[in-house]
PDB file of N, CA and C in Angstrom:
ATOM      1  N   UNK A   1      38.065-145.988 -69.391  1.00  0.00           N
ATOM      2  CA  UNK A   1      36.742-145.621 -69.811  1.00  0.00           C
ATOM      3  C   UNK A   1      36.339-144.340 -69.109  1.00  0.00           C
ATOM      4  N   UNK A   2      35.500-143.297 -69.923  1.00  0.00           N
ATOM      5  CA  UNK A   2      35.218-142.421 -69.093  1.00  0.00           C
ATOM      6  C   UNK A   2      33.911-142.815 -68.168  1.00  0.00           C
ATOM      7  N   UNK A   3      33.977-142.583 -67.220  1.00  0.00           N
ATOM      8  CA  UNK A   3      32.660-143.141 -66.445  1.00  0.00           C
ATOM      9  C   UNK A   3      32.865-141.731 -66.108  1.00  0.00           C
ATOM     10  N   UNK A   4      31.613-141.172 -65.316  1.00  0.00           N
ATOM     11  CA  UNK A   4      30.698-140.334 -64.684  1.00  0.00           C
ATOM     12  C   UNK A   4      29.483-140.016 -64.350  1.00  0.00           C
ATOM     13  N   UNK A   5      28.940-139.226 -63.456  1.00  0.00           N
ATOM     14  CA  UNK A   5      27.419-139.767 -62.888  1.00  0.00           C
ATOM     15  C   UNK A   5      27.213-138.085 -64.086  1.00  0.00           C
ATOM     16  N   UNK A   6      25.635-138.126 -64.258  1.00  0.00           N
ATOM     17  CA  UNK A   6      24.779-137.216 -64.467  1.00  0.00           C
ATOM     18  C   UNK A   6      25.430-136.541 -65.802  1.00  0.00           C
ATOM     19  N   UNK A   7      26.216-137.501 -66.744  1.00  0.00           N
ATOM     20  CA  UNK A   7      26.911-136.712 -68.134  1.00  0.00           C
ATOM     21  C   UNK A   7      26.097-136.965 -69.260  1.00  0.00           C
ATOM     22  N   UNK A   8      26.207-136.210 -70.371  1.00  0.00           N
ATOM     23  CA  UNK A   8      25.679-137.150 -71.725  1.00  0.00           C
ATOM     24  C   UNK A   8      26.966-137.334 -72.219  1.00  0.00           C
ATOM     25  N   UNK A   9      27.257-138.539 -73.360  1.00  0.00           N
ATOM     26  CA  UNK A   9      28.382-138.398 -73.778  1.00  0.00           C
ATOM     27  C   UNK A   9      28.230-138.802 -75.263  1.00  0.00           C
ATOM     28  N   UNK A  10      29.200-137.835 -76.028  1.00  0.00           N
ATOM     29  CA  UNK A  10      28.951-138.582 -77.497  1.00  0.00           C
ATOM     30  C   UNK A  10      29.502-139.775 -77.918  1.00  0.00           C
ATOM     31  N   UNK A  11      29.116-140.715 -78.469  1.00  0.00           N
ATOM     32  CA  UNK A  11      29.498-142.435 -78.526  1.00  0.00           C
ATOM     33  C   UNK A  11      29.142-142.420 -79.832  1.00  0.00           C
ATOM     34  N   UNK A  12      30.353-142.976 -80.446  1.00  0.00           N
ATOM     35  CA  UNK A  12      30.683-143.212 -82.006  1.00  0.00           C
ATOM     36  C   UNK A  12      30.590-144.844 -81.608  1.00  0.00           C
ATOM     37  N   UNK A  13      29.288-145.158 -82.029  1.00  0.00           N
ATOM     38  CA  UNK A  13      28.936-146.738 -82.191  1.00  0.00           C
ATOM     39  C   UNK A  13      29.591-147.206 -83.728  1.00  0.00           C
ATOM     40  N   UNK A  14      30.626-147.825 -83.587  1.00  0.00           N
ATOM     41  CA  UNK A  14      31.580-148.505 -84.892  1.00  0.00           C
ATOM     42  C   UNK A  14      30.821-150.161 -84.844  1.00  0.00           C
ATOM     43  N   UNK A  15      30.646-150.392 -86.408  1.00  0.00           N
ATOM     44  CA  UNK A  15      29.977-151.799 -86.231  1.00  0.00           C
ATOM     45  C   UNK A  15      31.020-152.811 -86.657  1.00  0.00           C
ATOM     46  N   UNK A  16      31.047-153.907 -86.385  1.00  0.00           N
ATOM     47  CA  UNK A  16      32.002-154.817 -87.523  1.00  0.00           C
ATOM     48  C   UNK A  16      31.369-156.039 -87.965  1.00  0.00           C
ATOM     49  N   UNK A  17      31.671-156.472 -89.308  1.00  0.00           N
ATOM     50  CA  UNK A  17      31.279-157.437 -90.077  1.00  0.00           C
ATOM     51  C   UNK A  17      29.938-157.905 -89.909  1.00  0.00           C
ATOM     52  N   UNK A  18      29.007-158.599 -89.724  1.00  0.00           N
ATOM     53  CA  UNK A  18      27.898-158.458 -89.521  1.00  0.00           C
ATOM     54  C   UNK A  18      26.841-157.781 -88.746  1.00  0.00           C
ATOM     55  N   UNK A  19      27.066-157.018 -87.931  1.00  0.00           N
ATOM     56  CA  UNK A  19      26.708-155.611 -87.524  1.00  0.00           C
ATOM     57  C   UNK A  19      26.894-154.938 -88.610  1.00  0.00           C
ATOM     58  N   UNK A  20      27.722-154.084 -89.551  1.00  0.00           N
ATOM     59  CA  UNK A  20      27.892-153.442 -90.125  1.00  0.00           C
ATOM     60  C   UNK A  20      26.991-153.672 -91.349  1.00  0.00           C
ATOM     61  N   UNK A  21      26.956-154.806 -91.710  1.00  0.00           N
ATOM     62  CA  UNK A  21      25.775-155.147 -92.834  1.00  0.00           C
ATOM     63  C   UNK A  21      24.654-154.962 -91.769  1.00  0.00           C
ATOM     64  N   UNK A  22      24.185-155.223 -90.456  1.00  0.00           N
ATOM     65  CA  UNK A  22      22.863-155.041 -90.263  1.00  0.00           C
ATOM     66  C   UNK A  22      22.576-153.520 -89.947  1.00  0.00           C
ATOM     67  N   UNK A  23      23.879-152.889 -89.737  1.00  0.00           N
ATOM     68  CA  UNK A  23      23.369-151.914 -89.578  1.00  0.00           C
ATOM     69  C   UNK A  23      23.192-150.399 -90.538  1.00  0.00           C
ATOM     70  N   UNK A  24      23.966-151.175 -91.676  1.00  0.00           N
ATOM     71  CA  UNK A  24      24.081-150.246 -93.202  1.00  0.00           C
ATOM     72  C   UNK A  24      24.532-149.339 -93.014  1.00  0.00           C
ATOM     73  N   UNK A  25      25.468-149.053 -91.959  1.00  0.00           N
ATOM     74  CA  UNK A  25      26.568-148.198 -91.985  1.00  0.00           C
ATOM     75  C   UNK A  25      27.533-148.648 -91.594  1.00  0.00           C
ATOM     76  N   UNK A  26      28.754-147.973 -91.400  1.00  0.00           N
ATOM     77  CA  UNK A  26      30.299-148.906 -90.780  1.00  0.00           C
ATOM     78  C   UNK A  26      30.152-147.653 -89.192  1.00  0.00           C
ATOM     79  N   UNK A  27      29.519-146.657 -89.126  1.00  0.00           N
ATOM     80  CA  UNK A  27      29.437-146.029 -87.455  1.00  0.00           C
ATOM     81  C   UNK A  27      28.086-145.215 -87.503  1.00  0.00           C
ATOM     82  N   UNK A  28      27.741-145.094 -86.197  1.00  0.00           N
ATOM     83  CA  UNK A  28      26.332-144.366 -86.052  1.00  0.00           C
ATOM     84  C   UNK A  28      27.221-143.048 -84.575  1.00  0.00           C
ATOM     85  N   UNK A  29      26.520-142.088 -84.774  1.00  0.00           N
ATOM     86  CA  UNK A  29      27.146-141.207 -83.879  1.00  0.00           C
ATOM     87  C   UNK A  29      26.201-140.880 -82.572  1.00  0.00           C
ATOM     88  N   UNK A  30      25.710-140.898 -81.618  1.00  0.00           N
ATOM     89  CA  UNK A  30      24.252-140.474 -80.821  1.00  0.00           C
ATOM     90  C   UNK A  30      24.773-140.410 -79.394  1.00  0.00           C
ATOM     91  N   UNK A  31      24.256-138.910 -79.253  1.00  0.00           N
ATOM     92  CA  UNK A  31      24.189-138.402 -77.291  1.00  0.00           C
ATOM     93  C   UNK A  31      24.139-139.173 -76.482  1.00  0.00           C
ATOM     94  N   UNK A  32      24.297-139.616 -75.402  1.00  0.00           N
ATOM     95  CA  UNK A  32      23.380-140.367 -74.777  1.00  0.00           C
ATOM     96  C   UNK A  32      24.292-140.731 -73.419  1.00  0.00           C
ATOM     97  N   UNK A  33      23.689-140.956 -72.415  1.00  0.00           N
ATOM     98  CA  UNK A  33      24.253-140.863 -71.015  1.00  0.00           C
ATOM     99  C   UNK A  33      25.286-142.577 -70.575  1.00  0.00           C
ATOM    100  N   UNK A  34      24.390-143.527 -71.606  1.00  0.00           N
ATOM    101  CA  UNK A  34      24.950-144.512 -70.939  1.00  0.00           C
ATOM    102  C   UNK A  34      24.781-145.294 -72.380  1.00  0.00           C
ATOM    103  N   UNK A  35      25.932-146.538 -72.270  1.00  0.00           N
ATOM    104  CA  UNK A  35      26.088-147.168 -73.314  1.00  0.00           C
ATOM    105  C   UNK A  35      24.369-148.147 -73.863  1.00  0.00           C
ATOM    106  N   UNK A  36      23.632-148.568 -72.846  1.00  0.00           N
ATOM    107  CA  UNK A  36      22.182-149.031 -72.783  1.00  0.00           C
ATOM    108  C   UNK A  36      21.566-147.947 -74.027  1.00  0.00           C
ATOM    109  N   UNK A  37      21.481-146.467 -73.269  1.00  0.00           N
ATOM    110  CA  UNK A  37      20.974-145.119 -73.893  1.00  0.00           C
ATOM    111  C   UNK A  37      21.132-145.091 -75.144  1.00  0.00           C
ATOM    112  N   UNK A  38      22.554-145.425 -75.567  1.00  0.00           N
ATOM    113  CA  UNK A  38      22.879-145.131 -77.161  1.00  0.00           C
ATOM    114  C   UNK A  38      22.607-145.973 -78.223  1.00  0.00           C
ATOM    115  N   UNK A  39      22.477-147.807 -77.396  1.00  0.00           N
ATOM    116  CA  UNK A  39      22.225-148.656 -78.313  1.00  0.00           C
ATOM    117  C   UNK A  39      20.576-148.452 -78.608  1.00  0.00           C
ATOM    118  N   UNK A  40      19.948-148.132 -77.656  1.00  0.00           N
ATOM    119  CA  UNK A  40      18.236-147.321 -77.099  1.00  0.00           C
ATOM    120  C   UNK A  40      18.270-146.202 -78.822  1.00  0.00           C
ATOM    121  N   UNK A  41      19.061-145.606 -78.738  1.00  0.00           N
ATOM    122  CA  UNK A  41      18.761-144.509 -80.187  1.00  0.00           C
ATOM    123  C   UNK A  41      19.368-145.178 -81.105  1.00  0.00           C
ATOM    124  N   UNK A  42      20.413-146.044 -81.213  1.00  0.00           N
ATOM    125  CA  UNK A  42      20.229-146.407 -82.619  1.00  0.00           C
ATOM    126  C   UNK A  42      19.726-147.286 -82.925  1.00  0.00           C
ATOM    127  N   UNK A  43      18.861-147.775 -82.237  1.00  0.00           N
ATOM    128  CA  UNK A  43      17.892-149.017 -82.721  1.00  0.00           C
ATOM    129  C   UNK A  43      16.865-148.392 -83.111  1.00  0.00           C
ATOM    130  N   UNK A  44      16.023-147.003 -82.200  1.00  0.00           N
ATOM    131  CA  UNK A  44      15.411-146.334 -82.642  1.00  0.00           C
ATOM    132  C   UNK A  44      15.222-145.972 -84.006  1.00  0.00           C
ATOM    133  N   UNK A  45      16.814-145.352 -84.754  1.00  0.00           N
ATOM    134  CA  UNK A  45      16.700-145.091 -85.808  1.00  0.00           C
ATOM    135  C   UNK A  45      16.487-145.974 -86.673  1.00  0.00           C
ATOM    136  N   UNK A  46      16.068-147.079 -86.412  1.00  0.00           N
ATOM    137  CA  UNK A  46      15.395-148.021 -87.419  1.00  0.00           C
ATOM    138  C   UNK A  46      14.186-148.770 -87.123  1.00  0.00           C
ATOM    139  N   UNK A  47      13.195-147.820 -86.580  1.00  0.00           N
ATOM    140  CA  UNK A  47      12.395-148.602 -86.606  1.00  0.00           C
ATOM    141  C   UNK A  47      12.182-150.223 -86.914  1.00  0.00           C
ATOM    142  N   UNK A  48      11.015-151.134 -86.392  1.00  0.00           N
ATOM    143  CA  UNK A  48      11.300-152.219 -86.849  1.00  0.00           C
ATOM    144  C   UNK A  48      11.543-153.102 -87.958  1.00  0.00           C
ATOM    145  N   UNK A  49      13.076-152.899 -87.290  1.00  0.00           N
ATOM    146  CA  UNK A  49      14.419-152.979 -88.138  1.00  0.00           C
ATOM    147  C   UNK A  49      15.036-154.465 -87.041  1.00  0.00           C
ATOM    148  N   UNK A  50      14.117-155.470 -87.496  1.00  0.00           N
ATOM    149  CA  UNK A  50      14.115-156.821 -86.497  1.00  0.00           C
ATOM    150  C   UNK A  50      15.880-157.251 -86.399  1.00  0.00           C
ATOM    151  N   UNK A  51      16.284-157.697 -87.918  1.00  0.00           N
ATOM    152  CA  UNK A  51      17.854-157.809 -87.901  1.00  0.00           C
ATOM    153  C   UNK A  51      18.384-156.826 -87.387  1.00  0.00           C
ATOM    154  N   UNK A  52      18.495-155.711 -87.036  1.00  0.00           N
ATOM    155  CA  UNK A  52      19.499-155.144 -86.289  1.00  0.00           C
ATOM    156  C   UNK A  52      19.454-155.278 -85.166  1.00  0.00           C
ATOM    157  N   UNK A  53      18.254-155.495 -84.211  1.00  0.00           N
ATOM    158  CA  UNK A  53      17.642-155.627 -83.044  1.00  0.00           C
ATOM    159  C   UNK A  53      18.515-157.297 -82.918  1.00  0.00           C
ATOM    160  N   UNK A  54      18.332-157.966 -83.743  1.00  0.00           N
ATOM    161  CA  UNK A  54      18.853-160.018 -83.332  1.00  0.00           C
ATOM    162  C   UNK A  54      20.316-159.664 -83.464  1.00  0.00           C
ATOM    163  N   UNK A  55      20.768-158.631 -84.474  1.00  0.00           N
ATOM    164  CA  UNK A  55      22.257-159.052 -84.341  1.00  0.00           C
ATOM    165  C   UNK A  55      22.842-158.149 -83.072  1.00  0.00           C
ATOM    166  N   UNK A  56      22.335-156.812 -83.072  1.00  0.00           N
ATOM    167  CA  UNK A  56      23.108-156.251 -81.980  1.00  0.00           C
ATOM    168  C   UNK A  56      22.940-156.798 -80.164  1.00  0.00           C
ATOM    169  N   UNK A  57      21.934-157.512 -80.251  1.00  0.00           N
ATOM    170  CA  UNK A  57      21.293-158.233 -79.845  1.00  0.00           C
ATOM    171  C   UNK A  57      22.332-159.718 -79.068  1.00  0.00           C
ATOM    172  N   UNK A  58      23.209-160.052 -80.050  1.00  0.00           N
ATOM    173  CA  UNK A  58      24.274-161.192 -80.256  1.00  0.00           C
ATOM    174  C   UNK A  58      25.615-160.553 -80.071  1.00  0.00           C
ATOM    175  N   UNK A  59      26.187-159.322 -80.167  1.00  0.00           N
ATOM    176  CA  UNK A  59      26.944-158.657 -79.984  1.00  0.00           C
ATOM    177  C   UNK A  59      27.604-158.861 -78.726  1.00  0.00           C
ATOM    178  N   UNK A  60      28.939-158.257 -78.655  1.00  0.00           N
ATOM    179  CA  UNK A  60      29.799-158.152 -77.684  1.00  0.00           C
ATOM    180  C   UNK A  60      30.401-156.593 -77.969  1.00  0.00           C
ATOM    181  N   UNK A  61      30.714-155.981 -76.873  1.00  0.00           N
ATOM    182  CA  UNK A  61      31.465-154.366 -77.360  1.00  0.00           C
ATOM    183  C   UNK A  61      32.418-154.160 -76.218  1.00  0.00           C
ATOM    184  N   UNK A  62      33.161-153.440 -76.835  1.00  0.00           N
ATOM    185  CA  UNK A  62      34.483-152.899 -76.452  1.00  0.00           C
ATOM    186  C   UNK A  62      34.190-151.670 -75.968  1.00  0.00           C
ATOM    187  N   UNK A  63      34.378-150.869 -75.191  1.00  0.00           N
ATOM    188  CA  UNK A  63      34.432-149.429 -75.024  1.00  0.00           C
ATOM    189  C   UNK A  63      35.717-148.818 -74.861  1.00  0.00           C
ATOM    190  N   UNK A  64      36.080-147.829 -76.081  1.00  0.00           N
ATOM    191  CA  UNK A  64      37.568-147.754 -75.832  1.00  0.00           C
ATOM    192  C   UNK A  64      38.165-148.118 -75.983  1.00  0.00           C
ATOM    193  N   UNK A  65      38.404-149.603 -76.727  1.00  0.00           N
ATOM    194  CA  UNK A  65      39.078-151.161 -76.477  1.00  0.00           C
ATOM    195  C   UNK A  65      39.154-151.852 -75.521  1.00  0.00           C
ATOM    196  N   UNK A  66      38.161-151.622 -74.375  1.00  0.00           N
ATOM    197  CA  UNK A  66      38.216-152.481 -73.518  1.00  0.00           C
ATOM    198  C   UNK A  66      37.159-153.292 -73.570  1.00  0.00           C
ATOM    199  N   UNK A  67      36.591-154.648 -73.173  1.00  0.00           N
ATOM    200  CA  UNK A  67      35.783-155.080 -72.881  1.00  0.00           C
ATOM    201  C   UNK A  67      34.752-154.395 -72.050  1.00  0.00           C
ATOM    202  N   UNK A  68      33.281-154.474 -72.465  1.00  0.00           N
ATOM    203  CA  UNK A  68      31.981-153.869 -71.938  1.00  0.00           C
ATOM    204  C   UNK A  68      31.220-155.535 -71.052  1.00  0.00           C
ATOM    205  N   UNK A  69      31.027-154.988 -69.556  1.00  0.00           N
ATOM    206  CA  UNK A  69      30.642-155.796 -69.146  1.00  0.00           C
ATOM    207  C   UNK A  69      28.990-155.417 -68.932  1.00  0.00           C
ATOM    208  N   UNK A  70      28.394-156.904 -68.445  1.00  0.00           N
ATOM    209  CA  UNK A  70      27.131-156.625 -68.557  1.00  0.00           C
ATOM    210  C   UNK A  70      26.468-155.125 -67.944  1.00  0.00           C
ATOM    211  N   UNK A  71      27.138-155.307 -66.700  1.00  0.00           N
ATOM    212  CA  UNK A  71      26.761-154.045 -65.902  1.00  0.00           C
ATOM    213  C   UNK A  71      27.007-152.899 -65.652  1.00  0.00           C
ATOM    214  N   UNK A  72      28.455-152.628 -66.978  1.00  0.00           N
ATOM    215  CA  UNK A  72      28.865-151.125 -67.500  1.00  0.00           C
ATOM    216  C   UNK A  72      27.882-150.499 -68.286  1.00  0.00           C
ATOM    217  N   UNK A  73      27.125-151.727 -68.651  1.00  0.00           N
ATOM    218  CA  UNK A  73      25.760-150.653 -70.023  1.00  0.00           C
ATOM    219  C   UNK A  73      25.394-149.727 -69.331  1.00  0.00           C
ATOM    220  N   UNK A  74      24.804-149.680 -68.167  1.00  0.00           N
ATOM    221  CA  UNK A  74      23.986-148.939 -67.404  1.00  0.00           C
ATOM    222  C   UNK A  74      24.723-147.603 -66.707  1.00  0.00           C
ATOM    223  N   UNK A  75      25.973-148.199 -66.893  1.00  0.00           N
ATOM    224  CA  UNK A  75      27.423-146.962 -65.970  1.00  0.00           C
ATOM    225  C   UNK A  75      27.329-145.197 -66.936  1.00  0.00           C
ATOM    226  N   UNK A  76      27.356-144.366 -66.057  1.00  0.00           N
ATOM    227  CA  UNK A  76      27.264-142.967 -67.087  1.00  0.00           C
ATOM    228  C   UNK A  76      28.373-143.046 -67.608  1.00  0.00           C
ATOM    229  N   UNK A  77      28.567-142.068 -68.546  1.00  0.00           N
ATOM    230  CA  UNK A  77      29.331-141.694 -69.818  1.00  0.00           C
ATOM    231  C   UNK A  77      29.477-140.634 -69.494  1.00  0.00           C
ATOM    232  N   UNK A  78      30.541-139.774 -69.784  1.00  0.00           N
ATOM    233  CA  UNK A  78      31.325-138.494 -70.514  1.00  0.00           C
ATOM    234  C   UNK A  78      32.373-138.630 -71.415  1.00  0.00           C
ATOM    235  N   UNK A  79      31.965-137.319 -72.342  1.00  0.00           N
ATOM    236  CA  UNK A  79      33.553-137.080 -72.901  1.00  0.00           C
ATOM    237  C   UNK A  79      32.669-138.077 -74.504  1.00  0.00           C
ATOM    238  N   UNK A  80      33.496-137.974 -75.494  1.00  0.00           N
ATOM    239  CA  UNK A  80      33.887-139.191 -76.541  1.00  0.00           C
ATOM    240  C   UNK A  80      34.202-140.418 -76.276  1.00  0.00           C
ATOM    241  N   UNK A  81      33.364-141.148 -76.729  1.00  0.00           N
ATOM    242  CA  UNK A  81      33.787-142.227 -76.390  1.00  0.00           C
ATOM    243  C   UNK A  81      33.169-143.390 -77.856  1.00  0.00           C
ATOM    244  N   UNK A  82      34.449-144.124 -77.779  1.00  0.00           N
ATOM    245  CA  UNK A  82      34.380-145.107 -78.734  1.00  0.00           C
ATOM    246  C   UNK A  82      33.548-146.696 -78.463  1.00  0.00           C
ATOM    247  N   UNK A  83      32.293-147.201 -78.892  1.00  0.00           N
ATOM    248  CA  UNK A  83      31.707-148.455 -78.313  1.00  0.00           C
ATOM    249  C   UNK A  83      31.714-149.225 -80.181  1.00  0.00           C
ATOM    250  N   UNK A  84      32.254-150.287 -80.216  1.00  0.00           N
ATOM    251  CA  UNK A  84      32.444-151.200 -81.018  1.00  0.00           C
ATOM    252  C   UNK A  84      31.916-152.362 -80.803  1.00  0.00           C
ATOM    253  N   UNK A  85      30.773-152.257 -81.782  1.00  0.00           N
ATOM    254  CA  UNK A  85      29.660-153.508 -81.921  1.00  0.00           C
ATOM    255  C   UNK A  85      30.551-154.805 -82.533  1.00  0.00           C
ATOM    256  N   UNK A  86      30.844-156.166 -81.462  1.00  0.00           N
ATOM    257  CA  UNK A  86      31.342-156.906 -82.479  1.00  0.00           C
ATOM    258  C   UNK A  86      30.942-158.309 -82.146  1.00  0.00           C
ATOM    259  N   UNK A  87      29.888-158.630 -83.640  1.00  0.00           N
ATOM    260  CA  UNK A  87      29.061-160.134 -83.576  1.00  0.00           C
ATOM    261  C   UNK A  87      30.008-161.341 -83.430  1.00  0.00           C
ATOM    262  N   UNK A  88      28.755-162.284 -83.148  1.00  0.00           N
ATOM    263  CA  UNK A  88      30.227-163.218 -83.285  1.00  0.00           C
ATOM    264  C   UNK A  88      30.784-164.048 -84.201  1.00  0.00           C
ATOM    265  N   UNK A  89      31.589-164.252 -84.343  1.00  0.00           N
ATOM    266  CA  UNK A  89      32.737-164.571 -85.544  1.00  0.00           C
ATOM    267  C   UNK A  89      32.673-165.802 -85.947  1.00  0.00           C
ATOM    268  N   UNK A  90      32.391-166.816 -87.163  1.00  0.00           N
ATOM    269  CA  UNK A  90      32.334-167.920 -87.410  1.00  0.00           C
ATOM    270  C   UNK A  90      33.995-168.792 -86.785  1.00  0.00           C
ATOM    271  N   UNK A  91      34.505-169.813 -85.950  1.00  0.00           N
ATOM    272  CA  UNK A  91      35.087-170.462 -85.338  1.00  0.00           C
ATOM    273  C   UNK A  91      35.775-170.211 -83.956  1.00  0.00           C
ATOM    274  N   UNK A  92      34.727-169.089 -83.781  1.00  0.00           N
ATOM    275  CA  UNK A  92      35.140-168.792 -82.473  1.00  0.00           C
ATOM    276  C   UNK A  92      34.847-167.448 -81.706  1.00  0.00           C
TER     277      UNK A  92
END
């Protein structure tokens, strides 16, 4: 993961399967210093937009393909970076 203090970084938020219906796109693209920051603007861009707020809300994400832990949201960003919204899955 790229971590760094004091960066913005661009984060291609990719949604899957029910994210992606809540969020009526399959990726959202937005600046932003920390993974918290970016989910912060694209919620923005939908105003109250309640289902996207409950599902992303229910979400789990990957950064990079790695697992995002609670207390990486807050970790800075540089560079591109990939965060993959993914709800959770009927049987598991």
């Amino acid at each position: 993961m790229a971590w760094q203090h004091g960066c913005m970084a661009t984060i291609t938020i990719r949604y899957w399967a029910g994210a992606r219906d809540a969020a009526g796109v399959e990726t959202d693209v937005v600046e932003a210093p920390t993974v918290a920051a970016a989910l912060d603007r694209a919620a923005a861009a939908r105003p109250g937009d309640a289902e996207y707020a409950r599902v992303i809300g229910l979400c789990s994400f990957l950064v990079d393909g790695r697992r995002l832990g609670d207390a990486d949201r807050t970790r800075p960003l540089t560079g591109p970076v990939e965060l993959e919204a993914l709800p959770p899955f009927a049987g598991g």
